[in-house]
C-alpha atoms as a PDB file:
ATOM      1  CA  UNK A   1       0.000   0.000   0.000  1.00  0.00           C
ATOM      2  CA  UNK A   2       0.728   3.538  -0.838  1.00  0.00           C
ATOM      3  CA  UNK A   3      -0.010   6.635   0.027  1.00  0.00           C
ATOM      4  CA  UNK A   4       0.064  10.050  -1.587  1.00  0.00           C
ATOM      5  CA  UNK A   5      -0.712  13.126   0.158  1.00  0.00           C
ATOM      6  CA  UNK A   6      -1.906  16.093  -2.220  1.00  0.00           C
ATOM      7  CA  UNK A   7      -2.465  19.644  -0.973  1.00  0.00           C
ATOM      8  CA  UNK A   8      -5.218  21.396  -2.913  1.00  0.00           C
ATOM      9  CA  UNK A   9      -7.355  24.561  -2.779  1.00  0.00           C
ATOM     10  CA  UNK A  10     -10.596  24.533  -3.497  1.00  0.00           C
ATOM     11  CA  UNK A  11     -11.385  26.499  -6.159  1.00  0.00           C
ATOM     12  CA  UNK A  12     -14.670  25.742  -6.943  1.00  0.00           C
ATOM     13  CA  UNK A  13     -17.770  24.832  -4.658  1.00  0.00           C
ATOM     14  CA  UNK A  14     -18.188  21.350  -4.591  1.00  0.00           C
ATOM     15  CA  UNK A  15     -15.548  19.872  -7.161  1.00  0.00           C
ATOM     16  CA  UNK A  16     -11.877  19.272  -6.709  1.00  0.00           C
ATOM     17  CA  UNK A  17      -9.495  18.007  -9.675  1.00  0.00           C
ATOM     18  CA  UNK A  18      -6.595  15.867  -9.049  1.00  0.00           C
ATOM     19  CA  UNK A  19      -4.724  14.496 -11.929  1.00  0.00           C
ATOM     20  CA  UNK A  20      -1.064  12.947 -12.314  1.00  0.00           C
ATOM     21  CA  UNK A  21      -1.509  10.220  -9.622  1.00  0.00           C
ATOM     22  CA  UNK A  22       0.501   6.836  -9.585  1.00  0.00           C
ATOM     23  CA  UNK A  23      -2.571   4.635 -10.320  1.00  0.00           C
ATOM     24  CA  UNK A  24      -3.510   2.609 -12.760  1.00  0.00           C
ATOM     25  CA  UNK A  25      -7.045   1.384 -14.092  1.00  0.00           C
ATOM     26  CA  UNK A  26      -9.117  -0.772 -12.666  1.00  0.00           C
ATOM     27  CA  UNK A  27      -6.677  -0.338  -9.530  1.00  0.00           C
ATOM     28  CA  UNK A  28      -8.506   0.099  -6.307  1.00  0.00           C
ATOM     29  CA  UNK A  29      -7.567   3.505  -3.783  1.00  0.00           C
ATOM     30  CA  UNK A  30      -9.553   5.168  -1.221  1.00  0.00           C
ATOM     31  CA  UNK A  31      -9.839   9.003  -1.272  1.00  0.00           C
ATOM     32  CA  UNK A  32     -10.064  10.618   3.110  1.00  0.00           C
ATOM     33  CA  UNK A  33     -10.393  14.541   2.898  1.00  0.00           C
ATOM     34  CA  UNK A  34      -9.122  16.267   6.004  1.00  0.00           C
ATOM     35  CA  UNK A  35     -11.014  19.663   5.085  1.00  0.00           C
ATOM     36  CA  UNK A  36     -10.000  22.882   6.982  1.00  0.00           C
ATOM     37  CA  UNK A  37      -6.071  22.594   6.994  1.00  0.00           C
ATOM     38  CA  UNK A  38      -4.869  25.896   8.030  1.00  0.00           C
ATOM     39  CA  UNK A  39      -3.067  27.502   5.530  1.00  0.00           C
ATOM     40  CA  UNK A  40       0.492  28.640   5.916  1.00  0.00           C
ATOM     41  CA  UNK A  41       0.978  31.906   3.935  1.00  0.00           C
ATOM     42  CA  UNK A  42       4.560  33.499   3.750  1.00  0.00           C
ATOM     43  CA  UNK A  43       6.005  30.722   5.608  1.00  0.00           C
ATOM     44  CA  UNK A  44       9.712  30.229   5.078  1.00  0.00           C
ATOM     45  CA  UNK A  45      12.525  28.342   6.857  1.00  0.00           C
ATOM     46  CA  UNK A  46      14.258  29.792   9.722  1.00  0.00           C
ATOM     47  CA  UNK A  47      18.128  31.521   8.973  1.00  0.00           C
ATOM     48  CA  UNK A  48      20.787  30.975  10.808  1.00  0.00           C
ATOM     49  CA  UNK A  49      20.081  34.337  12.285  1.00  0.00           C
ATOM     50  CA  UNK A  50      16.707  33.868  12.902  1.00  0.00           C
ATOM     51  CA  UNK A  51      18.099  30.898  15.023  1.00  0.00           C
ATOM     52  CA  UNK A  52      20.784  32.527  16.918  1.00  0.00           C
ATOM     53  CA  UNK A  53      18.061  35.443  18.182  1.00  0.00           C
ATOM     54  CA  UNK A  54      15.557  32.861  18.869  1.00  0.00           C
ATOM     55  CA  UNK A  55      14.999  31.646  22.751  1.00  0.00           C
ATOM     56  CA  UNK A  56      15.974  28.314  21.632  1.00  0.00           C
ATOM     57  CA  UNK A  57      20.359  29.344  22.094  1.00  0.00           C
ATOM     58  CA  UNK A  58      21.190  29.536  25.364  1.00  0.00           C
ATOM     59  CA  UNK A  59      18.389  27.261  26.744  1.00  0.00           C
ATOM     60  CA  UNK A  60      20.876  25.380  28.874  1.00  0.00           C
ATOM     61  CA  UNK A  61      22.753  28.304  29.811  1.00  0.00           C
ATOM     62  CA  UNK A  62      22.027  28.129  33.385  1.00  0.00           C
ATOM     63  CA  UNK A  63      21.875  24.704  33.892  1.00  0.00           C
ATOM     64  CA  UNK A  64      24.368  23.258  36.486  1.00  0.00           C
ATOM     65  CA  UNK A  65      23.932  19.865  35.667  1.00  0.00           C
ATOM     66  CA  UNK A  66      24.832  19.738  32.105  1.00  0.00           C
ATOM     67  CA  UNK A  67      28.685  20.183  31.804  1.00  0.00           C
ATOM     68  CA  UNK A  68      29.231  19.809  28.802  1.00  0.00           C
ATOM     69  CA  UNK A  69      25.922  20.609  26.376  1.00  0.00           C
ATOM     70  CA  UNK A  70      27.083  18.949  23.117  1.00  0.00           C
ATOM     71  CA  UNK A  71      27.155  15.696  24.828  1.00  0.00           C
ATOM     72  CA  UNK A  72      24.078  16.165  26.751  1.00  0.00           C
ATOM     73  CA  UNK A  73      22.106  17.531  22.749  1.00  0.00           C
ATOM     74  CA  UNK A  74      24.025  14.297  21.231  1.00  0.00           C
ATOM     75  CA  UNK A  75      22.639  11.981  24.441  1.00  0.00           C
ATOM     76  CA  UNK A  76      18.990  13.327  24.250  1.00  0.00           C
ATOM     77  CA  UNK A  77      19.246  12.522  20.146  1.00  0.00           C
ATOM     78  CA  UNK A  78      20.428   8.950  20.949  1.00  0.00           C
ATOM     79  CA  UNK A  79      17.635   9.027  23.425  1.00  0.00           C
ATOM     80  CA  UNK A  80      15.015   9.707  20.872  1.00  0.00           C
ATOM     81  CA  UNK A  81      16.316   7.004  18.387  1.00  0.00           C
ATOM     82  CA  UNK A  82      16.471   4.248  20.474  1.00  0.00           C
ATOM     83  CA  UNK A  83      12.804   5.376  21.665  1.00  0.00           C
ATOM     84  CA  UNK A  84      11.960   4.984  18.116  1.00  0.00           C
ATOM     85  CA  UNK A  85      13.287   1.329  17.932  1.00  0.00           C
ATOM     86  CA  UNK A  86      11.446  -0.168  20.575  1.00  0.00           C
END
């Protein structure tokens, strides 16, 4: 099974057009609408910059139990992948 998520806007009341899928006649799919997706406009990626000036740098700043925060970042991301494994 595979499936193929397509983000569309409505642009007429009651009919959407999708076209160029990876199916083939007499191939069975099923079609679930999630209606009311907020959408995103002017969204964009965050800049090195943007990142530095965020609240995120520094978190651990005050921390007196992490010593060294690289290894404590890299521990936590182990962390999360062996979570993932389980």
């Amino acid at each position: 099974m595979e499936t193929k998520r397509i983000h569309l806007v409505v642009e007429k009341d009651g009919e959407i057009k999708v076209t160029g899928l990876p199916c083939k006649q007499g191939q069975h799919v099923e079609l679930i609408m999630v209606m009311g997706i907020p959408s995103s406009p002017g969204k964009r990626s965050l800049t090195a910059k943007d990142l530095i000036g965020s609240e995120i740098v520094g978190l651990w700043r005050d921390r007196t139990d992490i010593s060294d925060s690289a290894c404590f970042a890299r521990q936590l991301r182990e962390d999360a992948q062996n979570r993932r494994k389980q």
